[in-house]
Structures are given as C-alpha cells and as structure tokens.
C-alpha atoms as a PDB file:
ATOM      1  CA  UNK A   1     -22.446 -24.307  13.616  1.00  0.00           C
ATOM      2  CA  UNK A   2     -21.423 -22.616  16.714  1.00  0.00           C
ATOM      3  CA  UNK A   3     -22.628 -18.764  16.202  1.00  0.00           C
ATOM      4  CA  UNK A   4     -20.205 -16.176  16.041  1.00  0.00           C
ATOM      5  CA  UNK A   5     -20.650 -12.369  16.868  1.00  0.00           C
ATOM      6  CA  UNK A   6     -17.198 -11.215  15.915  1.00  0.00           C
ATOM      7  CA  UNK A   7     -17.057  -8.774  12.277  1.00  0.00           C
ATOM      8  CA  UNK A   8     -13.980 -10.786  11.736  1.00  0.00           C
ATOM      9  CA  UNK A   9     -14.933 -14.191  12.197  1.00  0.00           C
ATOM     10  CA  UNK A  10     -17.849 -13.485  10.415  1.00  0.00           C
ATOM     11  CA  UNK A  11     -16.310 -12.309   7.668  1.00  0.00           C
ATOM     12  CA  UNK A  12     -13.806 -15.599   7.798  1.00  0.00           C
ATOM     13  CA  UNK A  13     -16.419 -17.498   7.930  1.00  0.00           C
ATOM     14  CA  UNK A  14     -18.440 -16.001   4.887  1.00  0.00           C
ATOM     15  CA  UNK A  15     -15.424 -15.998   2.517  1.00  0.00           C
ATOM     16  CA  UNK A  16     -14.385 -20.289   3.553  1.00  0.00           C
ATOM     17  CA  UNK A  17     -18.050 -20.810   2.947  1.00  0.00           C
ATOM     18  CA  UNK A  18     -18.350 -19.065  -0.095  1.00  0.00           C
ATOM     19  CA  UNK A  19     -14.526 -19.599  -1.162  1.00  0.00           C
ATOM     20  CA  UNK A  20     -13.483 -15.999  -2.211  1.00  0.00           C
ATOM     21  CA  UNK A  21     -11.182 -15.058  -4.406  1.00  0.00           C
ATOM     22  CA  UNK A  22     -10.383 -11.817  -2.923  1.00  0.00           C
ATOM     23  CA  UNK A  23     -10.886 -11.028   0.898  1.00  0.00           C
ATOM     24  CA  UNK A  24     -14.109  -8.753   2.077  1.00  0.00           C
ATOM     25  CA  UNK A  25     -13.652  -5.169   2.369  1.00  0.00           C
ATOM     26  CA  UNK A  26     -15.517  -2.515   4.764  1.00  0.00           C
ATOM     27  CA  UNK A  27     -16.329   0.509   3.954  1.00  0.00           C
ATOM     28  CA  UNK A  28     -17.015   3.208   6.976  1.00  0.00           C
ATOM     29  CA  UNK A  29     -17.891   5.958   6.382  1.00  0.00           C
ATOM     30  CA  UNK A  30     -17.254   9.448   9.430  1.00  0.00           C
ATOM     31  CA  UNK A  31     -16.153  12.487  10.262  1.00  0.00           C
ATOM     32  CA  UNK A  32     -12.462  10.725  11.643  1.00  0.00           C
ATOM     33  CA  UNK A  33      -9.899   8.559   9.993  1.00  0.00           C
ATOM     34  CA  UNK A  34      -9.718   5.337  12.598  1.00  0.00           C
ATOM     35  CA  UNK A  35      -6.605   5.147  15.006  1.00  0.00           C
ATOM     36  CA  UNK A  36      -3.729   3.672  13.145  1.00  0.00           C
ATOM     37  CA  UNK A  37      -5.071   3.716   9.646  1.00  0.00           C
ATOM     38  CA  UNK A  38      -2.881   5.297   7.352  1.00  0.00           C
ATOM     39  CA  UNK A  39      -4.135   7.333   4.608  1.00  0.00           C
ATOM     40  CA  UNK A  40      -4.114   6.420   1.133  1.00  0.00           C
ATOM     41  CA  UNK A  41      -0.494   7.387   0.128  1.00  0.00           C
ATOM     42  CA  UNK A  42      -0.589   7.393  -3.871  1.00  0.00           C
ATOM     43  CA  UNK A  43       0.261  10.959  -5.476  1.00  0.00           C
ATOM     44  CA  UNK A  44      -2.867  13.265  -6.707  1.00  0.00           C
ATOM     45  CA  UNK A  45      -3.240  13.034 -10.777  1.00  0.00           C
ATOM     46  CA  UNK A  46      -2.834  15.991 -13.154  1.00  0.00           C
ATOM     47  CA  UNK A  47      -6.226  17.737 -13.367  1.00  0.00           C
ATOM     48  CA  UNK A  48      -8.341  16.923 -16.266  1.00  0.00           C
ATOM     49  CA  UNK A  49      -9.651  19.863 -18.503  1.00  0.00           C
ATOM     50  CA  UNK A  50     -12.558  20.098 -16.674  1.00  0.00           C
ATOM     51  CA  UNK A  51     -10.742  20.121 -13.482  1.00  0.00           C
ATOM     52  CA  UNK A  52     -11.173  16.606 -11.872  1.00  0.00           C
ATOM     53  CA  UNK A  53      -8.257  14.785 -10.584  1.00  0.00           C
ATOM     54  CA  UNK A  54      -7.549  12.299  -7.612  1.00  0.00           C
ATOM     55  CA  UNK A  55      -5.357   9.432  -6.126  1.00  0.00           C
ATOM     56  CA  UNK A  56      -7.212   6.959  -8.845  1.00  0.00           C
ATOM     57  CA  UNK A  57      -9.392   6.860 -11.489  1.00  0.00           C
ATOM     58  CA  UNK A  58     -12.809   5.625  -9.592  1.00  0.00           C
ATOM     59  CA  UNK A  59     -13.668   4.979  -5.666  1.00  0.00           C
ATOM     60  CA  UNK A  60     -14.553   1.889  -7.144  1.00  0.00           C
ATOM     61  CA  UNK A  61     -10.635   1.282  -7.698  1.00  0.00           C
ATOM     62  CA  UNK A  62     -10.282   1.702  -4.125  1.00  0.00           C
ATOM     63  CA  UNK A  63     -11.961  -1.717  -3.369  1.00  0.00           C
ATOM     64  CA  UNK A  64      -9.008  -3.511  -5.293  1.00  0.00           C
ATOM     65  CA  UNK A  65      -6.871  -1.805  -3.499  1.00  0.00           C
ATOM     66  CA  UNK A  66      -8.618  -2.437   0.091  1.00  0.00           C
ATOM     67  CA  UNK A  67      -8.325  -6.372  -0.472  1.00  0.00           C
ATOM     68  CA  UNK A  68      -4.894  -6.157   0.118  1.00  0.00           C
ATOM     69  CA  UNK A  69      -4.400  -3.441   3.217  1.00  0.00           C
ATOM     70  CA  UNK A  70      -6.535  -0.989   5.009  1.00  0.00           C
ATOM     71  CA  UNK A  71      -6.683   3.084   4.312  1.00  0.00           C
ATOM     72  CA  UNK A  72      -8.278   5.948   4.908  1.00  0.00           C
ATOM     73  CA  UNK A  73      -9.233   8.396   2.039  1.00  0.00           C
ATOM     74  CA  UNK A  74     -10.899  11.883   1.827  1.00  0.00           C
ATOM     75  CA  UNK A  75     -13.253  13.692  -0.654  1.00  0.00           C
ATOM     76  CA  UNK A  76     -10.662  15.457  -2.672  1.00  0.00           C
ATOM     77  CA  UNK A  77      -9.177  11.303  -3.393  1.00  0.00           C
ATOM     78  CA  UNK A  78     -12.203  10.451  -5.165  1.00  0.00           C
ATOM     79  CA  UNK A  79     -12.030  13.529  -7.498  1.00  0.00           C
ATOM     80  CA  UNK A  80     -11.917  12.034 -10.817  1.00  0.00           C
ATOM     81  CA  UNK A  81     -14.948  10.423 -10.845  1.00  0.00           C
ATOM     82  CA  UNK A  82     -18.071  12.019 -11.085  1.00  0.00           C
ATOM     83  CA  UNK A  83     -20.669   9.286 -11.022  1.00  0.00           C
ATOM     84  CA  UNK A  84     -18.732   8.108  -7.954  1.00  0.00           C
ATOM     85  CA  UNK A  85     -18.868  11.558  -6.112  1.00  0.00           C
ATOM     86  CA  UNK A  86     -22.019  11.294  -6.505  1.00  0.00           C
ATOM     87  CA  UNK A  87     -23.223   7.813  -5.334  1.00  0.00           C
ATOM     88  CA  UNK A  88     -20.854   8.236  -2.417  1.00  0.00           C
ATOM     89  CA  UNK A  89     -22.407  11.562  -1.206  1.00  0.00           C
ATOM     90  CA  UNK A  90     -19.422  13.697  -2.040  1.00  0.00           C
ATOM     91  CA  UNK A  91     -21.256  15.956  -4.846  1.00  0.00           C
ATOM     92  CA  UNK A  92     -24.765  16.753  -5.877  1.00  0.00           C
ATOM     93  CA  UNK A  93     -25.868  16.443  -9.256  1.00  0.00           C
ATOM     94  CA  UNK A  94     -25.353  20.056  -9.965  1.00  0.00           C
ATOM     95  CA  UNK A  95     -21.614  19.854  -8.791  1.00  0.00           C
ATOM     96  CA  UNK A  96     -21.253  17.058 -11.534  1.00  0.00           C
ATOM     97  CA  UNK A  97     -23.242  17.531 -14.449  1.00  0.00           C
ATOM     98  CA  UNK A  98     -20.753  20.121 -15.599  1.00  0.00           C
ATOM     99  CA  UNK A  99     -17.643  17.620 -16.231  1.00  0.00           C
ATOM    100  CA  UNK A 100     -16.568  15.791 -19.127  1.00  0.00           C
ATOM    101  CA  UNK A 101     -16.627  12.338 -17.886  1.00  0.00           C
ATOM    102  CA  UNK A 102     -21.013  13.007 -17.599  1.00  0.00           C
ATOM    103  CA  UNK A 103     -20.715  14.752 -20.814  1.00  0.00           C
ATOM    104  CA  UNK A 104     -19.659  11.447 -22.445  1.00  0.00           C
ATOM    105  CA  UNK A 105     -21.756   9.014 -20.643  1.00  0.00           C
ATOM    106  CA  UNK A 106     -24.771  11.093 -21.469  1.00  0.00           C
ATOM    107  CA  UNK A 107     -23.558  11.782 -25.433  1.00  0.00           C
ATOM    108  CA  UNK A 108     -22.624   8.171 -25.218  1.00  0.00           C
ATOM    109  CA  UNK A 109     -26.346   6.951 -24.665  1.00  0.00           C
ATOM    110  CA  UNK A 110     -24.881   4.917 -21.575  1.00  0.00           C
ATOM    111  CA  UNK A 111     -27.391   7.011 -19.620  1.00  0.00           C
ATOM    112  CA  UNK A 112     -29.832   9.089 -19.989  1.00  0.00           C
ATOM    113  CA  UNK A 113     -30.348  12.719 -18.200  1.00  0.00           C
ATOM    114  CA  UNK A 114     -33.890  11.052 -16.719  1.00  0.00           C
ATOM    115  CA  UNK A 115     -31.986   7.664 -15.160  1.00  0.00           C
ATOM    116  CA  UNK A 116     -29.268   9.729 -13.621  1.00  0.00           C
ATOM    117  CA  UNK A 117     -31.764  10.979 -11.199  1.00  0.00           C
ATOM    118  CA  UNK A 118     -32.921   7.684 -10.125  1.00  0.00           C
ATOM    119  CA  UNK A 119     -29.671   6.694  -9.066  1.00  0.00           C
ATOM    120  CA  UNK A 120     -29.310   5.952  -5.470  1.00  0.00           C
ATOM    121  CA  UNK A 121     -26.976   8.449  -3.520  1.00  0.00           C
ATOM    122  CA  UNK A 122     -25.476   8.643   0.085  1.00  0.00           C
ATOM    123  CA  UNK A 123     -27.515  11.212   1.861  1.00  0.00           C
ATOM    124  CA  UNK A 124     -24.943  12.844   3.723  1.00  0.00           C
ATOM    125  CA  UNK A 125     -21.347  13.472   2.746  1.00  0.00           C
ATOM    126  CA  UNK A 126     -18.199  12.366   4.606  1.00  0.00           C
ATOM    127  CA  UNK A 127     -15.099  13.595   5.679  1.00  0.00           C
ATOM    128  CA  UNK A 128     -13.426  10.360   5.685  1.00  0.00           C
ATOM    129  CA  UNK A 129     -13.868   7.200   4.022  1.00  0.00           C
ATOM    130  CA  UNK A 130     -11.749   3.613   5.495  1.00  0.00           C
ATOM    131  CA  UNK A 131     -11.414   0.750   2.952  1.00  0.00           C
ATOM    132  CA  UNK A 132      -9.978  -2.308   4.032  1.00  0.00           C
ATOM    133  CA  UNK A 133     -10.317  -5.755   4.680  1.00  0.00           C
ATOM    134  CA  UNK A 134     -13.145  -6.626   7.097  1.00  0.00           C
ATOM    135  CA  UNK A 135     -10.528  -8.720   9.603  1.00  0.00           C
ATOM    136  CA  UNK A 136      -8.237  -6.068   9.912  1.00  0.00           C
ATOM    137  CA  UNK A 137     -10.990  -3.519  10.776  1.00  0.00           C
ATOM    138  CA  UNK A 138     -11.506  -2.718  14.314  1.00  0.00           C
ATOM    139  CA  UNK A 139     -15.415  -2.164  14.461  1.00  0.00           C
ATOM    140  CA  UNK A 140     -17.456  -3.531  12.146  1.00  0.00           C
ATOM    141  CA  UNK A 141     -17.882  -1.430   8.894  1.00  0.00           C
ATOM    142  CA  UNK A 142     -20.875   0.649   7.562  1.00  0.00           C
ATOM    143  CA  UNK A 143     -20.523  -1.730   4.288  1.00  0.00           C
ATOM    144  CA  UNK A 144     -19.441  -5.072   3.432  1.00  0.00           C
ATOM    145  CA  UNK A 145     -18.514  -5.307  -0.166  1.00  0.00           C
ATOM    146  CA  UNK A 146     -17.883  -8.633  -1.969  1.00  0.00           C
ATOM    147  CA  UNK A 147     -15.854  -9.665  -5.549  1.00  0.00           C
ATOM    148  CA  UNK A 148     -17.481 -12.923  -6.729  1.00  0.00           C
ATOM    149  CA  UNK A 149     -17.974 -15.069  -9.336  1.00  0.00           C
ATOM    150  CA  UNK A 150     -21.118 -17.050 -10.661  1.00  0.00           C
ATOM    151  CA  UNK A 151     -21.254 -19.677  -8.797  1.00  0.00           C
ATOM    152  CA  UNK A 152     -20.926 -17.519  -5.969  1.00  0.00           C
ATOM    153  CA  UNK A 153     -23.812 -15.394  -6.665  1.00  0.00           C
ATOM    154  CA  UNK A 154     -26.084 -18.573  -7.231  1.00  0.00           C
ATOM    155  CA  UNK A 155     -25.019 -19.544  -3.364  1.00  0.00           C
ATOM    156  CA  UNK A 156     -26.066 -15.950  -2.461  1.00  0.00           C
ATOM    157  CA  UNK A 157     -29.060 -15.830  -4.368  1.00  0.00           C
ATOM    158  CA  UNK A 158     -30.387 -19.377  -2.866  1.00  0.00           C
ATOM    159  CA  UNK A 159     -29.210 -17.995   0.752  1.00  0.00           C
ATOM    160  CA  UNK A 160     -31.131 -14.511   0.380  1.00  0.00           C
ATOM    161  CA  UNK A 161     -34.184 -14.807  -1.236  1.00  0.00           C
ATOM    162  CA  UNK A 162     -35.234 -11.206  -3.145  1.00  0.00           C
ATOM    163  CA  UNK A 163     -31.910 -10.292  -3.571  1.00  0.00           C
ATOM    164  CA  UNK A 164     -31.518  -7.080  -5.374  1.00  0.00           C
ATOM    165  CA  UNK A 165     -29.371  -7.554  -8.512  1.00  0.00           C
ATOM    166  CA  UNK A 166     -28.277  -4.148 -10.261  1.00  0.00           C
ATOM    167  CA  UNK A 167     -26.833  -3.013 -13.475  1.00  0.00           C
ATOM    168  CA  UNK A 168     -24.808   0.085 -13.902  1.00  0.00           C
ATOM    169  CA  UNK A 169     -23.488   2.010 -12.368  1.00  0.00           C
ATOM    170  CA  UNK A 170     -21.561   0.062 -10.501  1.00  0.00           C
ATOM    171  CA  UNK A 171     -21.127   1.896  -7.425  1.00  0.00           C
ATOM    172  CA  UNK A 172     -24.790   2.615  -6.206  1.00  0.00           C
ATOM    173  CA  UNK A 173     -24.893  -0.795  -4.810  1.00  0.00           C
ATOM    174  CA  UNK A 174     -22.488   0.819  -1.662  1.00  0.00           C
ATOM    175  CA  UNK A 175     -25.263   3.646  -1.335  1.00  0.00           C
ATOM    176  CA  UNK A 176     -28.268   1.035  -1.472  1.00  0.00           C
ATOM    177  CA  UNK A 177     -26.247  -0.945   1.813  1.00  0.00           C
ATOM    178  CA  UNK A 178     -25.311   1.941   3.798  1.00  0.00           C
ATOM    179  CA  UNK A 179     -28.690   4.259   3.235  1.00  0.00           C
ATOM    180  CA  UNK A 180     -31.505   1.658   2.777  1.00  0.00           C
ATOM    181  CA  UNK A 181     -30.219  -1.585   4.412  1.00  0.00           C
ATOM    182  CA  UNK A 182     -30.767  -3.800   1.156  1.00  0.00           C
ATOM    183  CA  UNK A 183     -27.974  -6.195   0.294  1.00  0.00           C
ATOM    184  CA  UNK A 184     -27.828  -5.505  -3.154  1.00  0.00           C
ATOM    185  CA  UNK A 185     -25.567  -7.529  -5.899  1.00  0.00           C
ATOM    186  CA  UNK A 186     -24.022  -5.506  -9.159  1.00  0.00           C
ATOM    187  CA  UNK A 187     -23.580  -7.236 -12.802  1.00  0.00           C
ATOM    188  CA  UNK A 188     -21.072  -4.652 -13.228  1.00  0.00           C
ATOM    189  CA  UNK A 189     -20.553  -1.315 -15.879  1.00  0.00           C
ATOM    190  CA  UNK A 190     -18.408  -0.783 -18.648  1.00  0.00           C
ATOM    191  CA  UNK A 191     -17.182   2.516 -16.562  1.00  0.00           C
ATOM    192  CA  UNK A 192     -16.182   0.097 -13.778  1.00  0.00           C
ATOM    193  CA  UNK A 193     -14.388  -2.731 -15.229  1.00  0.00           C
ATOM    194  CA  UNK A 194     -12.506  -0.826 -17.719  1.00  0.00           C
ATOM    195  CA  UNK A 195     -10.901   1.498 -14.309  1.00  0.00           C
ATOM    196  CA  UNK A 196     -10.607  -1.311 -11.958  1.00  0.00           C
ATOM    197  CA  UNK A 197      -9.533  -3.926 -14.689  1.00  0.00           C
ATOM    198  CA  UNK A 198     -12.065  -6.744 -12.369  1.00  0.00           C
ATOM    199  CA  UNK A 199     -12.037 -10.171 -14.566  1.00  0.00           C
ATOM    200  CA  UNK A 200     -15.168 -10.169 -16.974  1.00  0.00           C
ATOM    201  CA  UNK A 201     -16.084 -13.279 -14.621  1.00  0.00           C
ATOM    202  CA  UNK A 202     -16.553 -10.621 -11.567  1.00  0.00           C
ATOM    203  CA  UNK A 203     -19.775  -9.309 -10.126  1.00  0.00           C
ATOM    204  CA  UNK A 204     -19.987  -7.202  -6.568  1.00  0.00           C
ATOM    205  CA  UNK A 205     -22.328  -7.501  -3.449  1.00  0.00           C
ATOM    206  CA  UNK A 206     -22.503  -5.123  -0.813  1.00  0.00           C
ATOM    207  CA  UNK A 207     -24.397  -5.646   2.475  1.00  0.00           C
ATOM    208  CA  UNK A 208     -24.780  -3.909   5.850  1.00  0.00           C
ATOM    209  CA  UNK A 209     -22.303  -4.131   7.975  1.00  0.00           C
ATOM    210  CA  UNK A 210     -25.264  -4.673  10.278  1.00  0.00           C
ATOM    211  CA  UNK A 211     -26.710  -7.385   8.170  1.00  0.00           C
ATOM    212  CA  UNK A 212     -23.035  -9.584   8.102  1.00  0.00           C
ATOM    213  CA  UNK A 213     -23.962 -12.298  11.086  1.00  0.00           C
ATOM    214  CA  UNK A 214     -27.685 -12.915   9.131  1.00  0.00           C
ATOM    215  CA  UNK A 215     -26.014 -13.210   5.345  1.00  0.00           C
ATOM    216  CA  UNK A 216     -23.013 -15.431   6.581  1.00  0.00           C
ATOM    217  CA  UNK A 217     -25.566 -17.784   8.592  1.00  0.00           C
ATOM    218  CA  UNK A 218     -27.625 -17.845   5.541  1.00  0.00           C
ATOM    219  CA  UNK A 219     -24.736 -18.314   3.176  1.00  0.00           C
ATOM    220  CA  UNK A 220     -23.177 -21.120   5.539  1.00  0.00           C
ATOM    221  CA  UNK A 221     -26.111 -23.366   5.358  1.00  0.00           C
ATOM    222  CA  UNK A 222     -26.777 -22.897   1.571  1.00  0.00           C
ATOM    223  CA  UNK A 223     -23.773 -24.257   0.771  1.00  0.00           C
ATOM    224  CA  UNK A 224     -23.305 -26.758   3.143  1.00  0.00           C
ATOM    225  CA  UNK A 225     -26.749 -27.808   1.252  1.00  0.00           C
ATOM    226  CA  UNK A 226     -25.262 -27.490  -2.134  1.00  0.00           C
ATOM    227  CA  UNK A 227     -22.073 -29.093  -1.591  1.00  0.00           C
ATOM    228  CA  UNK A 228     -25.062 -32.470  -0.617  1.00  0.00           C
ATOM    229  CA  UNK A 229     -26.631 -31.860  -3.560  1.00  0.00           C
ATOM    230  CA  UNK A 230     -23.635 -31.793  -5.686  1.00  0.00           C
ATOM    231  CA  UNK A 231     -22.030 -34.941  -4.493  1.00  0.00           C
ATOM    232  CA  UNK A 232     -25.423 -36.551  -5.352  1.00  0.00           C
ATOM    233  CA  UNK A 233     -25.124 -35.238  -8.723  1.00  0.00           C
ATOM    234  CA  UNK A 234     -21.643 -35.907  -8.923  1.00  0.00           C
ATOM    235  CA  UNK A 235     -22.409 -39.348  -8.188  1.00  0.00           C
ATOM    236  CA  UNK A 236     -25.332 -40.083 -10.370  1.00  0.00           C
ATOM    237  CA  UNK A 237     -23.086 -38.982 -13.076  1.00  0.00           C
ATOM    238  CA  UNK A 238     -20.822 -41.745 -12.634  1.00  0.00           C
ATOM    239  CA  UNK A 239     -23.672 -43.685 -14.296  1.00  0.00           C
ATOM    240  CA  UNK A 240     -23.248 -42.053 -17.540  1.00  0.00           C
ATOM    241  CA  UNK A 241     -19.164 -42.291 -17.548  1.00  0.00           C
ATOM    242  CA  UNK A 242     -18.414 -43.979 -20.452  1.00  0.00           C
ATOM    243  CA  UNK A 243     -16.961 -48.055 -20.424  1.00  0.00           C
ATOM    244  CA  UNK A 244     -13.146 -48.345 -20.120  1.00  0.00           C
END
C-alpha cells in the first residue's frame, strides 16, 4: 500500500476499505466560515415555549445533511437542541438546564442530574462550525465522523485496539475527538435516531482529523486480513453444502 498524506485520499481510501454507506464528514470547528462554503440555507423554526429554535432539530441532523454537500453553520443554527449546545461548546449547563427538552430527559429517567455532568463538552465555543464531506474539504477537519454498520465496527474494533464505544448521548463522541484525541464509536440514543431518522442498523465513529492517516492504515490492513479469513471460511463451508 503506497502511503498517502492527502485528507482526501485518506478519506477515499478509508470508506473503499471499509465500504461506507454514506461518505465521511469533517467537522471544523473556528472563528471563520472557509472560503467558498456556503452557509446552511434552511429557514430558522418557530421558537419553542421555552424559547429554543434553529435550522433543525439536532447538530446531530447536520451530519446527514453534510454527506451530501458542505456548509457552514453558526451557534444560533443549533438552537433547538440543548444537549447538543452543550456537547458542542455552544452553552454551559446553566444556559440549558432551564429548557424543556432537559426537563423531559431528566423527568424521563433517560438521565440523571449526576450523569449530565459527566458528559464530555467542547471547551471553548465557536463562531462557526463547517460540515461536509471530508473530499470536498480544503484542509483537513478538526473531526472525522463516520455512519456504519456492524460489520463495520467489528473491522474498526480489530484495527484499533481499546476503542472507546459510547452510549448516549449521541453527540459527545464529536467532543471526545476534537478535545481529548480518542477515536471514540457511539451505539446511538433514542434522542438521536428519532431527529436524524439513522437506520436502527447505524452506529457513529468520530476520530481526529489528526488521527485519519493512522485509523485508515490500520483499517486498510484489517480488512485486507478479514476479507483472507473470510474466503477461508467461505470455502470450508463448501464442505457442509448439502448433495445436489
């Protein structure tokens, strides 16, 4: 395998090996929306009773979006939800705890007052935010974010041993990339799926932009070794095919 330097190329080369579904997004995070990106067009909801609106229901909705074309967005687009705002570094937990959509996760036993202050947060907020796919982005992103599927996440986990695997919510996976370095995979949350309508089959992995040559090396060779293994196994079957 010739080695390749290029964000792009890499992140060719990481979705062929591991045969997305849907292309790799970045995620950068700054102070500027990048030359030629246009901002993320779709109207601003009605305002909630509590206040909260935005361009969609979740940030996380944005990573749909960003497999198809690449945008910029700012704080006031993530409005709507909280537990986003928060993992994304666009509102403290005193700005939040106030709003109805925490009111009902916490009332909902989906999370307790003592877990939502273990939840990993951006440090620092941002003025902009640029989703898109990773080869249309012009320097390589603060986060690489994956959609995959089972098999998939058995390549990844073989190819990066101590792989973090998370639970809910969602979202914090982004923060644990960009803030810690980790490449961390999600299972998923109820709040999630039932906003970004992902297939029940779907799980996330985000990684450091810094981190995408190392993972796609790793990734390349584990499944160049699995594909061996399962011809062999493919093969042995043959022995247990039953007479014509």
């Amino acid at each position: 395998m010739a080695p390749m330097t290029d964000h792009r190329s890499l992140a060719e080369s990481l979705s062929n090996a591991l045969h997305l579904g849907a292309a790799p997004i970045g995620i950068s995070f700054g102070t500027e929306a990048a030359a030629g990106v246009p901002a993320f067009a779709e109207p601003m909801s009605e305002p909630a009773a509590d206040g909260r609106a935005g361009r969609v229901a979740a940030g996380c909705v944005f990573w749909v979006r960003a497999a198809e074309k690449s945008f910029t967005t700012v704080p006031e687009d993530h409005g709507n939800c909280s537990v986003g705002r928060f993992t994304h570094g666009l509102a403290s937990l005193e700005d939040v705890a106030g709003n109805d959509d925490v009111a009902a996760l916490l009332e909902s036993g989906w999370v307790t007052p003592e877990a939502v202050g273990t939840i990993p947060s951006i440090s620092e907020p941002s003025e902009v935010i640029t989703y898109g796919p990773v080869t249309e982005a012009a320097t390589t992103p603060d986060v690489v974010l994956l959609r995959v599927n089972g098999r998939q996440m058995m390549v990844l986990s073989d190819a990066l041993p101590g792989l973090r695997i998370e639970g809910k919510p969602q979202c914090h996976i982004v923060a644990l990339a960009k803030e810690h370095g980790e490449v961390a995979a999600s299972v998923g949350c109820a709040l999630s799926r039932a906003r970004t309508g992902m297939r029940s089959d779907e799980m996330t992995l985000a990684l450091p932009g810094s981190r995408l040559a190392e993972v796609t090396d790793a990734v390349e060779r584990t499944a160049a070794i699995d594909t061996v293994v399962a011809k062999y196994a493919a093969d042995d079957a043959r022995r247990f095919a039953p007479a014509s």
